[in-house]
Each structure stands twice: as C-alpha cells, then as structure tokens.
Protein backbone atom coordinates (compact mmCIF):
# COMPACT_ATOMS: atom_id res chain seq x y z
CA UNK A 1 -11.68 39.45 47.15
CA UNK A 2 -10.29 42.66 46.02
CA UNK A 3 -7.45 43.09 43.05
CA UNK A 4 -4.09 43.72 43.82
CA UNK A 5 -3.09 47.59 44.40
CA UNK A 6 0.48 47.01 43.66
CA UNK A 7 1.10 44.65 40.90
CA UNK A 8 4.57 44.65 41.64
CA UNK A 9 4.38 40.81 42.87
CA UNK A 10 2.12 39.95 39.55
CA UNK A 11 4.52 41.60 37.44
CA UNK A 12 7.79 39.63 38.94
CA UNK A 13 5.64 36.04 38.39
CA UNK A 14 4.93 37.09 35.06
CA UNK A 15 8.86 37.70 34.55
CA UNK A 16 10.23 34.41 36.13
CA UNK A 17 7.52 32.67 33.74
CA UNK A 18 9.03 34.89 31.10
CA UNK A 19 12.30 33.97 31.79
CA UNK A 20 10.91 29.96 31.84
CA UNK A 21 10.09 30.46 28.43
CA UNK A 22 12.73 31.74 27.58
CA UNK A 23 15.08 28.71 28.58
CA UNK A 24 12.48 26.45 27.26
CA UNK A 25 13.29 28.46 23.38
CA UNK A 26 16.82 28.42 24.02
CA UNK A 27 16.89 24.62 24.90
CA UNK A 28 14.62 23.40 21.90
CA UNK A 29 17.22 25.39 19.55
CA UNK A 30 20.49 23.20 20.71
CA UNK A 31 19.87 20.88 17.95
CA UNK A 32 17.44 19.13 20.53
CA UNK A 33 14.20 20.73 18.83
CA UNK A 34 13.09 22.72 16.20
CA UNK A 35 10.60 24.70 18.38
CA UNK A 36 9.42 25.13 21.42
CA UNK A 37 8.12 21.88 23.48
CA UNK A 38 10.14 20.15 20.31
CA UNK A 39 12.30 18.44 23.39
CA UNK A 40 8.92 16.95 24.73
CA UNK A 41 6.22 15.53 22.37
CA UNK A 42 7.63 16.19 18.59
CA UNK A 43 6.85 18.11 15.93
CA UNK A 44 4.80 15.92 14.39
CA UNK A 45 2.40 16.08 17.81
CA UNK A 46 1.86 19.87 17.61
CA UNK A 47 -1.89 20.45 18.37
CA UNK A 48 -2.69 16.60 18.40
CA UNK A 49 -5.16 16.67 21.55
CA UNK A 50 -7.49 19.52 18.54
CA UNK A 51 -7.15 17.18 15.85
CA UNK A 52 -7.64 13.84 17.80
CA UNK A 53 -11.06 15.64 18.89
CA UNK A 54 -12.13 17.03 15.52
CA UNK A 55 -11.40 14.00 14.01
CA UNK A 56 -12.72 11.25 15.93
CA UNK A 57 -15.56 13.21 17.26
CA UNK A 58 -17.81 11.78 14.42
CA UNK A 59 -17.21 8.22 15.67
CA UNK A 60 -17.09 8.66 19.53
CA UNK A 61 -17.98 6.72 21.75
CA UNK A 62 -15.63 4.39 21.09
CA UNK A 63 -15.31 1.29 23.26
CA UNK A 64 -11.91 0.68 22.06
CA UNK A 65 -10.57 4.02 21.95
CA UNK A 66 -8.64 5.84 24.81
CA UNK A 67 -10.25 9.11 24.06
CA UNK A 68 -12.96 10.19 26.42
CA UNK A 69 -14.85 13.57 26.05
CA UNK A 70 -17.56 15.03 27.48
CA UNK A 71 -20.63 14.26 25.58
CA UNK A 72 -21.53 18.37 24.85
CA UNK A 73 -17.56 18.42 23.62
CA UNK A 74 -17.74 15.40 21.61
CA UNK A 75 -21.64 16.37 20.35
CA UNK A 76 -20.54 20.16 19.19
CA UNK A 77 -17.24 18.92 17.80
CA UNK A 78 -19.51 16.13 15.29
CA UNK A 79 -21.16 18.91 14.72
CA UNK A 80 -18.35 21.23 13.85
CA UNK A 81 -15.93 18.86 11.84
CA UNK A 82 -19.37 18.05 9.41
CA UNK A 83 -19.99 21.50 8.81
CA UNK A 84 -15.66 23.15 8.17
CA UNK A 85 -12.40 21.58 7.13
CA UNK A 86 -9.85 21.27 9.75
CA UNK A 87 -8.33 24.56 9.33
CA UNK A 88 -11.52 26.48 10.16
CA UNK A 89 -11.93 24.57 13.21
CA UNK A 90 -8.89 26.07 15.05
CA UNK A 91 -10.54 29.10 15.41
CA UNK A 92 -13.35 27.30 17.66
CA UNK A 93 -10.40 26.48 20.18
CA UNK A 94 -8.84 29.86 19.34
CA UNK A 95 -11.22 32.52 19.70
CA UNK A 96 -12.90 31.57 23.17
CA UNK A 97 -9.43 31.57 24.53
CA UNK A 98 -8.68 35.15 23.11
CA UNK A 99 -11.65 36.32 24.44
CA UNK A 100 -11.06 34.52 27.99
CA UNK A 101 -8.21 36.45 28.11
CA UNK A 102 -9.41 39.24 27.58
CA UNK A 103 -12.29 39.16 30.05
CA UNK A 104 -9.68 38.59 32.86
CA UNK A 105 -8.09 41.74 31.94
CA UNK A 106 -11.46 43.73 32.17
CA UNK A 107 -12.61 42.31 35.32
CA UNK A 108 -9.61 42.29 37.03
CA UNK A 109 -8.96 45.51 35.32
CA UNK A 110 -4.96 44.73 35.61
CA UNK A 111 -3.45 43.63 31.95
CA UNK A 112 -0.70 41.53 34.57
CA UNK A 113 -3.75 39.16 35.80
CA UNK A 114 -3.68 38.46 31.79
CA UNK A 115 -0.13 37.81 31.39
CA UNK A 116 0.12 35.66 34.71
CA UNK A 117 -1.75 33.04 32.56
CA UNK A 118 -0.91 33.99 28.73
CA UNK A 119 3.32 33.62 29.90
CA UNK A 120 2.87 30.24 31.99
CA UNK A 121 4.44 26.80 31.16
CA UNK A 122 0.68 25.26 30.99
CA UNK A 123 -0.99 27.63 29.16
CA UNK A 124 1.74 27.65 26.06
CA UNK A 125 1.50 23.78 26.77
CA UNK A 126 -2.45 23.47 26.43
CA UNK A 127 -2.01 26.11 22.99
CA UNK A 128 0.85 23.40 21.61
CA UNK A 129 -1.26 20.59 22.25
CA UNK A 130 -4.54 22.24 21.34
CA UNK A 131 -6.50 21.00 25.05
CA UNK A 132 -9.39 21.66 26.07
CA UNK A 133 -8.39 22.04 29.92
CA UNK A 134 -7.44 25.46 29.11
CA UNK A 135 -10.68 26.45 28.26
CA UNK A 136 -12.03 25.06 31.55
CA UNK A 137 -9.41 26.90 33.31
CA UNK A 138 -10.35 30.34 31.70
CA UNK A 139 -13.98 29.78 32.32
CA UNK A 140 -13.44 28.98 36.00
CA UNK A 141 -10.84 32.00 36.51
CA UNK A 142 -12.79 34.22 34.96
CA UNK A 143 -15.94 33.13 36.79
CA UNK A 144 -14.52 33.68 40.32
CA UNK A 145 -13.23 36.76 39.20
CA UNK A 146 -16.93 37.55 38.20
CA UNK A 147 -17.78 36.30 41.61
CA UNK A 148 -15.28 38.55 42.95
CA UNK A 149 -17.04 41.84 41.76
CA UNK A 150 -20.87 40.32 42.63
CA UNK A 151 -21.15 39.65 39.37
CA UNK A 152 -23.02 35.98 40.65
CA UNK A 153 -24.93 35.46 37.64
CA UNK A 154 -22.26 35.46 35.38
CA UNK A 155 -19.68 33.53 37.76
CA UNK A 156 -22.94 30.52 38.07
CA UNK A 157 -23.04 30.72 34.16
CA UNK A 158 -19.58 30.32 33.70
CA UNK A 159 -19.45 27.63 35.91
CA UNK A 160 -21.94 25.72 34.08
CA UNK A 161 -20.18 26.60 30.92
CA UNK A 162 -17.00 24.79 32.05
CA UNK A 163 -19.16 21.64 33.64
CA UNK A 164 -20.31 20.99 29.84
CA UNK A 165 -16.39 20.64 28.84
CA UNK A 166 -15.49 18.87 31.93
CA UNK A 167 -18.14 18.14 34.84
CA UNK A 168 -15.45 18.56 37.74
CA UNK A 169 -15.65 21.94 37.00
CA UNK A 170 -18.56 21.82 39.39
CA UNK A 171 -16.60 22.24 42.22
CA UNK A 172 -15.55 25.98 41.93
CA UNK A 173 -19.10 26.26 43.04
CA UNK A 174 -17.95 25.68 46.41
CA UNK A 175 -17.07 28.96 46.80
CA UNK A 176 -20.56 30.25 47.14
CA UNK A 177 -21.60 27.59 48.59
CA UNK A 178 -22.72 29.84 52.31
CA UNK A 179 -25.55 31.69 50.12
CA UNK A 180 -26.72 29.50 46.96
CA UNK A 181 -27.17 25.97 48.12
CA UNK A 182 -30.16 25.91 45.54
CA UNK A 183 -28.77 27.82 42.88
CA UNK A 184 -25.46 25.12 42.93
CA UNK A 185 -27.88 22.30 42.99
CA UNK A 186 -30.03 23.12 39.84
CA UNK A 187 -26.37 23.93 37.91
CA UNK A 188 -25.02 21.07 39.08
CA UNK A 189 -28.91 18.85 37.45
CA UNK A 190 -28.68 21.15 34.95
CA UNK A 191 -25.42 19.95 33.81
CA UNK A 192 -26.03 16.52 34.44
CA UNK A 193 -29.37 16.57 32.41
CA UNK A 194 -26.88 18.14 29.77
CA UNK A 195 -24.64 15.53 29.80
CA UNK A 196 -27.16 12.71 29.62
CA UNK A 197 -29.56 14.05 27.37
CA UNK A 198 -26.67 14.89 24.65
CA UNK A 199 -24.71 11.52 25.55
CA UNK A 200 -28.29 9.90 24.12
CA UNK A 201 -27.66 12.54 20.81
CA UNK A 202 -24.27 11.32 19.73
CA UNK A 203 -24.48 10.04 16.49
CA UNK A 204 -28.23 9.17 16.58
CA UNK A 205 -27.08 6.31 18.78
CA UNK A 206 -28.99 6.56 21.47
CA UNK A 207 -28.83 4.24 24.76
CA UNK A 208 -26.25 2.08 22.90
CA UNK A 209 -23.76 5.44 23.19
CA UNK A 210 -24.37 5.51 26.54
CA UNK A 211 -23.38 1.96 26.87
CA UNK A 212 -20.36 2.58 24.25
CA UNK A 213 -19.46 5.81 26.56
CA UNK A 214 -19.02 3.37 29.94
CA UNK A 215 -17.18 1.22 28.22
CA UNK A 216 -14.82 3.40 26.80
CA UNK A 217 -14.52 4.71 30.20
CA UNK A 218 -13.41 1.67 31.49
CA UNK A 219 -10.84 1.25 28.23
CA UNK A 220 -9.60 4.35 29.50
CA UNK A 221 -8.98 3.34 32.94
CA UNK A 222 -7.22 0.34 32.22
CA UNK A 223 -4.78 1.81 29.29
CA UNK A 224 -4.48 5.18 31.31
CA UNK A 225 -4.58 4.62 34.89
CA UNK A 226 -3.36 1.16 35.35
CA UNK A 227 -1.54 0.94 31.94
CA UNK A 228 1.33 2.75 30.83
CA UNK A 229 -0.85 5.74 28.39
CA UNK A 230 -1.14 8.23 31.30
CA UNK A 231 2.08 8.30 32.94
CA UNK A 232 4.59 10.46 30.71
CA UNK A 233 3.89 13.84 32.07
CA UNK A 234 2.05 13.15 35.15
CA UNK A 235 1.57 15.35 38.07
CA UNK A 236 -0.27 12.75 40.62
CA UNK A 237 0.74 11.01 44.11
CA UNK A 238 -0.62 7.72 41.86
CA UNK A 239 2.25 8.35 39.44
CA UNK A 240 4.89 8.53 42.17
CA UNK A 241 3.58 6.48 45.14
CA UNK A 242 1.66 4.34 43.33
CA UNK A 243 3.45 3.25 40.30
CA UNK A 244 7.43 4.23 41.01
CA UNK A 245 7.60 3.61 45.27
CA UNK A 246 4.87 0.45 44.99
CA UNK A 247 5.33 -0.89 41.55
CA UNK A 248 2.77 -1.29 38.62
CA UNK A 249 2.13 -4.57 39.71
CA UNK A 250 1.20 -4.04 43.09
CA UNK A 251 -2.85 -4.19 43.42
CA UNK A 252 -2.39 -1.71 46.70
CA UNK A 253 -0.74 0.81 44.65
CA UNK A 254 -3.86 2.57 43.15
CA UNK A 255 -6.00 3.19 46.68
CA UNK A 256 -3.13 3.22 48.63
CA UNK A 257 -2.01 6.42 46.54
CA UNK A 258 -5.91 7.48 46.88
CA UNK A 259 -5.81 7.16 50.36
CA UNK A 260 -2.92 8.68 50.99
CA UNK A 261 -3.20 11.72 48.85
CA UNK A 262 -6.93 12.44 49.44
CA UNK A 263 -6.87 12.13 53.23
CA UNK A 264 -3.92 14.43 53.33
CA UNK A 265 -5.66 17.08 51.47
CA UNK A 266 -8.81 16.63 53.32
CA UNK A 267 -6.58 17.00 56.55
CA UNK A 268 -4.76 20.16 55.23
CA UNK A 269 -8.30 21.60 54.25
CA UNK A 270 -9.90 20.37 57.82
CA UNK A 271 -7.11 21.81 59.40
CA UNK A 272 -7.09 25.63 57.41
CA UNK A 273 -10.95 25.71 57.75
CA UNK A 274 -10.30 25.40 61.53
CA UNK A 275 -7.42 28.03 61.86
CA UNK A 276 -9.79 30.50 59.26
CA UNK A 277 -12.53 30.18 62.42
CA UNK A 278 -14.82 27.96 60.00
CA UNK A 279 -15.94 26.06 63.01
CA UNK A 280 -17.21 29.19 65.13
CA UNK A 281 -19.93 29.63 62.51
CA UNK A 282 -19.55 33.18 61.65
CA UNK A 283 -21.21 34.57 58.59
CA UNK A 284 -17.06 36.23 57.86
CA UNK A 285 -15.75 33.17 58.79
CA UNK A 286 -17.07 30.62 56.99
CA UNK A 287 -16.88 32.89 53.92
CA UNK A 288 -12.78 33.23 54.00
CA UNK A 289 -12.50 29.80 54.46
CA UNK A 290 -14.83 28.76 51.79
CA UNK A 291 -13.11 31.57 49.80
CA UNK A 292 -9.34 30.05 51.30
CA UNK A 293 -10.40 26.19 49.73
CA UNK A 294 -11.42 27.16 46.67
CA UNK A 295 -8.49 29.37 45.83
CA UNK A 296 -6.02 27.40 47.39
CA UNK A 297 -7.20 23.71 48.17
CA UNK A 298 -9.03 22.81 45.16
CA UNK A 299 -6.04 23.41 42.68
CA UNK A 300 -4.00 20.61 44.94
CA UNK A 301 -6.91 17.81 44.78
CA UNK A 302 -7.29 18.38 40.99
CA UNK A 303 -3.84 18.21 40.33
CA UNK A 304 -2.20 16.02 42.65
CA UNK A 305 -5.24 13.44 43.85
CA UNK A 306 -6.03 12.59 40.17
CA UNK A 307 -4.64 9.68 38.95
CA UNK A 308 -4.05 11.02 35.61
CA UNK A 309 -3.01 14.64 35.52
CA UNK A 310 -1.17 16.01 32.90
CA UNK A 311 0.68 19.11 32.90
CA UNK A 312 -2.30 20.96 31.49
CA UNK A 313 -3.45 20.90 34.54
CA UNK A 314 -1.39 22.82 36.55
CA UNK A 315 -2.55 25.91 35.22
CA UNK A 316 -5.21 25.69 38.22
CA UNK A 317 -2.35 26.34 40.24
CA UNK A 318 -2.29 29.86 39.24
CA UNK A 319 -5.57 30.60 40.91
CA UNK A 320 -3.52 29.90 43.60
CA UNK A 321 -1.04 32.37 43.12
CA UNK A 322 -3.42 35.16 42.12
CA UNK A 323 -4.92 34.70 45.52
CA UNK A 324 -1.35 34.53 47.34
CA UNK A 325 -0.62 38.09 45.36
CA UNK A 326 -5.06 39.50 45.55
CA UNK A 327 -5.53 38.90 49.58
CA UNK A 328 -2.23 40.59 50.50
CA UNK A 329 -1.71 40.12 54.29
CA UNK A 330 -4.80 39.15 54.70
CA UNK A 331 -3.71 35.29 54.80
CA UNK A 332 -0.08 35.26 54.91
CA UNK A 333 2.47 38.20 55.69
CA UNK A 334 5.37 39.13 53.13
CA UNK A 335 7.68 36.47 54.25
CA UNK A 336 5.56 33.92 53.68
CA UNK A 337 4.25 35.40 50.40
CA UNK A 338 7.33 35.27 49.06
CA UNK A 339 8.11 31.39 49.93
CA UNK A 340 4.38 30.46 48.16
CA UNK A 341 5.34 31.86 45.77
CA UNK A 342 8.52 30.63 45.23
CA UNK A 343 6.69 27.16 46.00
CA UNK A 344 4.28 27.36 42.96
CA UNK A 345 7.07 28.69 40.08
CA UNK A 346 8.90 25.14 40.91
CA UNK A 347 5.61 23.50 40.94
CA UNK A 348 4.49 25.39 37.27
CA UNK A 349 7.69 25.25 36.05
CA UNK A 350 8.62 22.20 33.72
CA UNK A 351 11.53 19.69 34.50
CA UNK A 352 11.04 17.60 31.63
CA UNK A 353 14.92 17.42 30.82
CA UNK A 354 15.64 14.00 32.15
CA UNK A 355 13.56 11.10 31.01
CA UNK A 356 13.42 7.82 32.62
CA UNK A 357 12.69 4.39 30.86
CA UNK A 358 13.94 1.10 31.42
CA UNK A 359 17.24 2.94 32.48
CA UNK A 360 17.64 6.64 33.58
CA UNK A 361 18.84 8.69 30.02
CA UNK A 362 20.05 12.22 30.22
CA UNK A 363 19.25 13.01 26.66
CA UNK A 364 16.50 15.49 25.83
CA UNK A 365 14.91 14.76 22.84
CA UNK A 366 12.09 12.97 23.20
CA UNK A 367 11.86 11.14 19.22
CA UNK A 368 14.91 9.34 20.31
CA UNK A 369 13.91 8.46 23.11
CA UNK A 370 10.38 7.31 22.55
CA UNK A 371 10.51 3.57 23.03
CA UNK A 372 11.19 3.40 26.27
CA UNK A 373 9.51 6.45 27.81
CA UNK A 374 7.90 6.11 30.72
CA UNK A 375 8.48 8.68 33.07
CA UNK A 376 9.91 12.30 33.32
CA UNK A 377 11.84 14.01 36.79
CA UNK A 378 8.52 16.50 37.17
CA UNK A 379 7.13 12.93 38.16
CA UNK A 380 9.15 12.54 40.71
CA UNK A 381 9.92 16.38 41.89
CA UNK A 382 6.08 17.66 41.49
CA UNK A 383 4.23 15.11 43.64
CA UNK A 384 7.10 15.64 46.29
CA UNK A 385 6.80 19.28 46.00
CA UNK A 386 2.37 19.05 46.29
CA UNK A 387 3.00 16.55 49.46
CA UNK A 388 5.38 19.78 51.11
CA UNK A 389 2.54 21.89 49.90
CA UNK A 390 0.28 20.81 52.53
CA UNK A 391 2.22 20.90 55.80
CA UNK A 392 3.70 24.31 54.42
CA UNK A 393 0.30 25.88 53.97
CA UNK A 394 -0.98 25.12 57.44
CA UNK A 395 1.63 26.49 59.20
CA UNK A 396 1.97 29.55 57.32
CA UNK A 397 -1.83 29.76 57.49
CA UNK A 398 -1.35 29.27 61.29
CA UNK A 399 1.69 31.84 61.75
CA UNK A 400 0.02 34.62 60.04
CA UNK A 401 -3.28 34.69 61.82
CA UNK A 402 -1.47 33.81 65.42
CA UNK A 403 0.80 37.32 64.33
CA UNK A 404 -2.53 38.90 63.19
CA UNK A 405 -4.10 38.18 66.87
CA UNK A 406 -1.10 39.21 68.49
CA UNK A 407 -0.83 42.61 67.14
CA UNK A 408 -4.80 43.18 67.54
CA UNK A 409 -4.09 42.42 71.17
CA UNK A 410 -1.42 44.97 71.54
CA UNK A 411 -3.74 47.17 69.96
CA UNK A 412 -6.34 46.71 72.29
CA UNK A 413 -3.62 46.90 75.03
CA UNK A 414 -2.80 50.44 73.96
CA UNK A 415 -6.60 51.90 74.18
C-alpha cells in the first residue's frame, strides 16, 4: 500500500479534527469545565487509567479488583513504581508515544499521517486518561506501515510488541497472513509463553496469580460487562442492543448482541472478500482482500463487537481512514471517498453532551451529574452509525469495482 501523493484529503481530516477540538476547548470553558474533557470525567480523573496502573500494579492480581492488565504490563509497571516516584513514571507512558509518533512520520514520510492521529478525539482522550490502548494503537499503525514498505521484520516485531500490552493485538497479523503462516504462529506462542510465564512472575506468586488473574477476570466481567462499570462511554452493539433495546435484566441480551453484531461483521467481511475476488484464489487477490479486512474490517469488530469498548478505542478507526485516503481509487472512487469519510469523523467525533440516567438531563457537566450516570448519546448514535457501516461498505465496495470493470471493458472495446 503506497502513501498518499496528494495529502490534500489527510490535511482536511486533520482540520475537521482540529476544528473538534476546538469546540471541545470552547465548551469546557462555559463554566462547564476548567479544561478540556472537564465536561466528561473531572478534573480530579485527569490521567487516572496511569496512576490506577502504577499504583496497584504492586498488588495485582486482584480477585476483587476491576482492573485487569496484561501480565508483561502489570509485571514492568511493579517493576517501575519500586524503582521511581510517580512523577518519573509519566515519562514511561510519554516517551514511547513521542517516539510512535514520530516513526509514523518517517515511514510514511508525510508529517499529516502524524497529525491524523496526534489531532483526534481518542488520542487527546487516551493522553487525558493516561491509557494504554494508545500505545497498542501506535505499535499496530506503525507496524503495518512497516509492512507497507517490506519492512516485515519490524511490522512482526511490532506486532508482538503490542500482543504483550494487549494480546488482541494479534490480529493485525492477518494481514500477512498469504506468506507467513509460520512466522504468525511462533508470534502468536511466543506471546502466549510471554504472558504465562510472566503471569507465574507477578509478585513471586506463582500459580496462585494465575488463579488470582481468572478470578479477577471474572470480577471484571460481572462489574463491567453485566454490571453497570463499563457502560458510560461505550462504543458496542452490547451497550445499545443489549442493555438499552433488551434491558439489563434480560439473560438474551449479552449473546443476542454477540450474535447479532459478530455475524454481521463476519457477513460484511464474507461479502467484501468475495467482491475483492478472494474466492478465485489469486496470489493479487487474496492479498487486497486480506489487505481490505485488516484496514477496514478489523477496526469495526474491535470497536463495535466488544462488549466493553471505550472511546479509546476508536482510534483504530483511523487506520481506516488512512486507508480510505492511501489506496485512492483503488477501492472506492471520489464520491464515495468523500461519504467514508464523512462516515468515520461522526463515528471519531465525541457526542458526549447529553447524558442519560434514570431520566434524560441536558446538562453537561459530568460532577453534577455523577450519581445517576449511566449512559451518554455516542451510546446510542455510534453503535447505530457502526451497524450503517457495514451495509455502506459493501455497496460502495461493490459500486467501485463494478465501475472499475466497466471502464476496463470499454477499454478493451476500443483496442
């Protein structure tokens, strides 16, 4: 996949997100907020996710606690928080990031590709909140990138990088999946045997933090995903099909909104990889579409088949619009660009402003609202939005390569 030639299309995303920001500032300085985000979590919550992490790391796992890390995260950060104060330890979320940023601008050799992800919603989001997702993000983005320029070493070490932070990372590997069947399968053991091994580490517990680690897993799952501790802010088909359309209560609403969401996306995937020519078995073929679900499939399932999907996550949605802006007409024509587009910035964009609780409230601070917070209007637009997504991206996948046969059979009419 080649880098844009014009950047004109990079450099107009990067100016709406600008311009996001921008009403974002002015809204948290109507004596709603004192800074930015103020409207959403609260001063006092700046950079919680870091300090939860650096400070609990040295007790985790917990069986009672709703914080679940990675065992290399929560391993390094024992590590880290017995060795520097608290202060010092921002730089160790800090300077990878920096550095991330940097690499995208070097590989992609366009500073815009940098921007696209420095001025987004998520990524000043993940910085306020000091998670980890970001750094996941970067490593995957810049990976594929790597991938991008044959660079495969780098992109499968990268990979593995992100797996250590969080193992769904994995799946970016999909996108090389036509050559390196082997090399995928000893990252993906690799990783594993990472996990485990340094699961068995934490703390000098040995198998009882394995045993502490399930259980906190399923403390998670039943204060997160079935309780109320993972819906403010949520992205998923759970959080509006599941817990708004079929109640809390309802036992169906938790596979139903699996069901629902995951076959969809498998259908929309099933049904691109057959329009790409994935089925004809051509070495070209199967390589687009590979390249097509990675880019543009992958994002969706992460974000919108999760049960528990804050808005941290959407920043994979901007691999998504890199590739809408990097393939040019390759997959869709200008038209269509343009509505994708479009699509994403309302999917990216927050819409946090209306909060609903036991009653709908129009205020916008969140402090005085916190009591009976339970969901937002993103929960209700976004998963909407995603479900659009899918229909949307066949039939504009469809259109452009039915235009793209037509004209190479006028062509060959002409000769």
């Amino acid at each position: 996949m080649a880098t844009p030639q014009n950047n004109k299309e990079l450099i107009f995303v990067c100016a709406a997100f600008l311009v996001g920001d921008a009403i974002m500032l002015a809204i948290s300085t109507q004596d709603i907020g004192y800074i930015l985000f103020e409207y959403m979590f609260g001063h006092r919550d700046f950079f919680n996710d870091w300090r939860n992490l650096y400070l609990l790391a040295s007790q985790l796992p917990d069986p009672n606690a709703t914080h679940l890390y990675s065992p290399p995260v929560t391993w390094f950060m024992s590590l880290a928080s017995k060795q520097m104060n608290y202060g010092a330890s921002i730089f160790l979320f800090a300077v990878p990031i920096a550095l991330l940023a940097l690499a995208l601008w070097r590989l992609s050799r366009d500073v815009f590709v940098a921007l696209l992800v420095v001025c987004s919603y998520p990524f000043l989001f993940s910085v306020a909140r000091g998670n980890m997702e970001l750094h996941v993000f970067l490593l995957v983005f810049v990976g594929l990138l790597a991938r991008a320029k044959n660079r495969n070493g780098l992109f499968f070490f990268l990979i593995f990088l992100a797996s250590l932070v969080k193992p769904f990372a994995l799946v970016f590997l999909l996108v090389a999946a036509r050559h390196s069947w082997l090399r995928i399968t000893a990252i993906a053991v690799a990783s594993a045997i990472a996990n485990l091994f340094l699961l068995y580490c934490l703390n000098n517990l040995g198998l009882e933090a394995i045993q502490r680690y399930f259980a906190a897993a399923q403390t998670y799952e039943r204060l997160m995903v079935f309780g109320p501790g993972g819906d403010l802010f949520n992205n998923s088909f759970y959080i509006f099909f599941g817990k708004l359309v079929l109640g809390v209560r309802n036992p169906l609403a938790l596979p139903m909104a699996e069901i629902i969401s995951v076959a969809l996306v498998s259908l929309t995937t099933l049904c691109s990889a057959w329009v790409l020519g994935f089925f004809d078995r051509t070495g070209d073929n199967i390589s687009d579409s590979l390249e097509y679900i990675t880019y543009m499939m992958l994002p969706i399932f992460l974000i919108w088949c999760i049960p528990v999907s804050a808005d941290y996550r959407l920043c994979y949605f901007l691999l998504s619009v890199y590739f809408v802006i990097c393939t040019g007409n390759r997959y869709f024509d200008d038209t269509t660009k343009v509505v994708l587009l479009l699509w994403y910035f309302l999917i990216i964009s927050p819409k946090h402003f209306i909060y609903f609780g036991d009653e709908l409230s129009g205020a916008l601070r969140y402090d005085s609202l916190r009591a009976g917070l339970k969901y937002t209007l993103q929960s209700i637009v976004n998963p909407v939005l995603m479900f659009l997504l899918c229909p949307i991206l066949v039939y504009a996948l469809y259109r452009s390569r039915l235009k793209h046969q037509n004209t190479a059979f006028a062509d060959q009419s002409q000769l």
